[in-house]
Protein backbone atom coordinates (compact mmCIF):
# COMPACT_ATOMS: atom_id res chain seq x y z
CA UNK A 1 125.24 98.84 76.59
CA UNK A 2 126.25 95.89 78.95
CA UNK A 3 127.09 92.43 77.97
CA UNK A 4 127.56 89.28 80.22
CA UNK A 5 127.91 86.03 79.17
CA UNK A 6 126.30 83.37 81.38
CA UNK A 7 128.31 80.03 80.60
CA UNK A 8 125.53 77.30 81.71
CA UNK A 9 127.71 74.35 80.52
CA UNK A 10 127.22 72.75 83.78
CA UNK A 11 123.59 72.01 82.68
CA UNK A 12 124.35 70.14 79.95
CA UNK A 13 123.41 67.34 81.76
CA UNK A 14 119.93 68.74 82.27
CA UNK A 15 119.08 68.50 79.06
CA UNK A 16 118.32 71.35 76.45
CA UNK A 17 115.27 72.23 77.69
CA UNK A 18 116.57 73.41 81.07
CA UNK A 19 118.85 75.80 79.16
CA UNK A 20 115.95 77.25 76.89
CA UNK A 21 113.98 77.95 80.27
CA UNK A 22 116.63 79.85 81.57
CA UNK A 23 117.44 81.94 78.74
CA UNK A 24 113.30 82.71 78.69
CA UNK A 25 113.76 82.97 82.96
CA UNK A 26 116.54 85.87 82.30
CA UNK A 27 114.53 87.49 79.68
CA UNK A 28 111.41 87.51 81.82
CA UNK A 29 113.03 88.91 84.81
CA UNK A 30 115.47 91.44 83.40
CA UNK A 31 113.68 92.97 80.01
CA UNK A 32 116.85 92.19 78.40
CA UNK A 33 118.27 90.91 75.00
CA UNK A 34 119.33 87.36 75.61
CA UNK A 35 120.72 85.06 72.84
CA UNK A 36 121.65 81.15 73.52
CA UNK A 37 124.64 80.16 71.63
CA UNK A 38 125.30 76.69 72.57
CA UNK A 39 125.78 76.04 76.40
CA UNK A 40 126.48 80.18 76.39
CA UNK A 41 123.63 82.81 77.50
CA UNK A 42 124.42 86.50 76.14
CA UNK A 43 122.84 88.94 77.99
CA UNK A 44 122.84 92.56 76.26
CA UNK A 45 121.17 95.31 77.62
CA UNK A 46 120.99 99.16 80.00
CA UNK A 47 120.66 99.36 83.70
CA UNK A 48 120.86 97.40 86.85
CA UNK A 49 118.81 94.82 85.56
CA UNK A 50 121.61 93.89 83.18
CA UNK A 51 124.49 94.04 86.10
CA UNK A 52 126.47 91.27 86.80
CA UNK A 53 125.42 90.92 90.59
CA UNK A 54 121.22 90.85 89.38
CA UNK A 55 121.89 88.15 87.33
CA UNK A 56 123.38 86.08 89.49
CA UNK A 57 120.76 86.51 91.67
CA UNK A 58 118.20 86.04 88.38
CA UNK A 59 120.06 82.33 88.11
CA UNK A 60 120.18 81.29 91.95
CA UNK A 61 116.57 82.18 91.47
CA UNK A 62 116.11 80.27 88.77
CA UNK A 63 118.18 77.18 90.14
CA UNK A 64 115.91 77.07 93.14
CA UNK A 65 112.69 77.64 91.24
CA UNK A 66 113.83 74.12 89.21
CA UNK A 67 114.85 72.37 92.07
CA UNK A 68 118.69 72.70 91.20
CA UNK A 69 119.72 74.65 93.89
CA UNK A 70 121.40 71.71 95.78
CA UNK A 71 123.85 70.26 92.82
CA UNK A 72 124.85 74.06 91.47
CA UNK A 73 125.84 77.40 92.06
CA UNK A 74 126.98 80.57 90.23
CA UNK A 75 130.47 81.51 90.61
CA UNK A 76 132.02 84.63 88.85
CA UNK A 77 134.45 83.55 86.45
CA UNK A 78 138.04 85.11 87.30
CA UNK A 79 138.95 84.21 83.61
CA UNK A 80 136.67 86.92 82.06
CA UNK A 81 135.31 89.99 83.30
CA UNK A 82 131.81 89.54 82.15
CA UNK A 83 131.11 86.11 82.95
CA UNK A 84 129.05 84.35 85.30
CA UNK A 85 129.36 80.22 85.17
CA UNK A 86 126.81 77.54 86.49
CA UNK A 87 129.11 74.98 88.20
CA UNK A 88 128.24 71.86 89.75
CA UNK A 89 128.79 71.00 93.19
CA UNK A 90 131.29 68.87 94.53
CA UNK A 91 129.05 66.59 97.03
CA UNK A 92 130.89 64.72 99.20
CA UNK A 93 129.65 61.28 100.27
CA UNK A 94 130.08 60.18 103.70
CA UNK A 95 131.14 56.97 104.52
């Protein structure tokens, strides 16, 4: 059985809500077992639909679907094998 963590601390500023969607976004799209712990997603379950590369398509999708798209991104977290993190965009202002 597969396990990723999604670290979604870069919604905090979204509000709870937005990470409650996502965790029920995740579970809709991939069948899996997915508990919130805080600003963490845990994502248990068999299968492609539990790979690392699906979900990170599963949270661009999401992002987009909530309008997010253009102040974050998923980036694989070097750190930790089985991690995925929502980061916020650096937007540069021009003068």
């Amino acid at each position: 059985m597969a396990e990723i963590v999604i670290d979604a601390s870069g919604l905090k500023n979204e509000g709870n809500e937005a990470i409650q969607a996502l965790v029920d976004f995740v579970k809709e799209k991939t069948g899996a077992e997915v508990t919130a712990d805080g600003l963490k997603l845990t994502v248990k379950g068999e299968g492609a639909a539990v790979s690392k590369k699906y979900l990170r398509v599963v949270v661009k999708k999401f992002l987009h679907k909530r309008e997010l798209k253009e102040g974050f991104r998923v980036i694989s977290d070097n750190e930790e094998e089985n991690t995925l993190k929502v980061k916020e965009r650096k937007t540069y202002e021009e003068e």
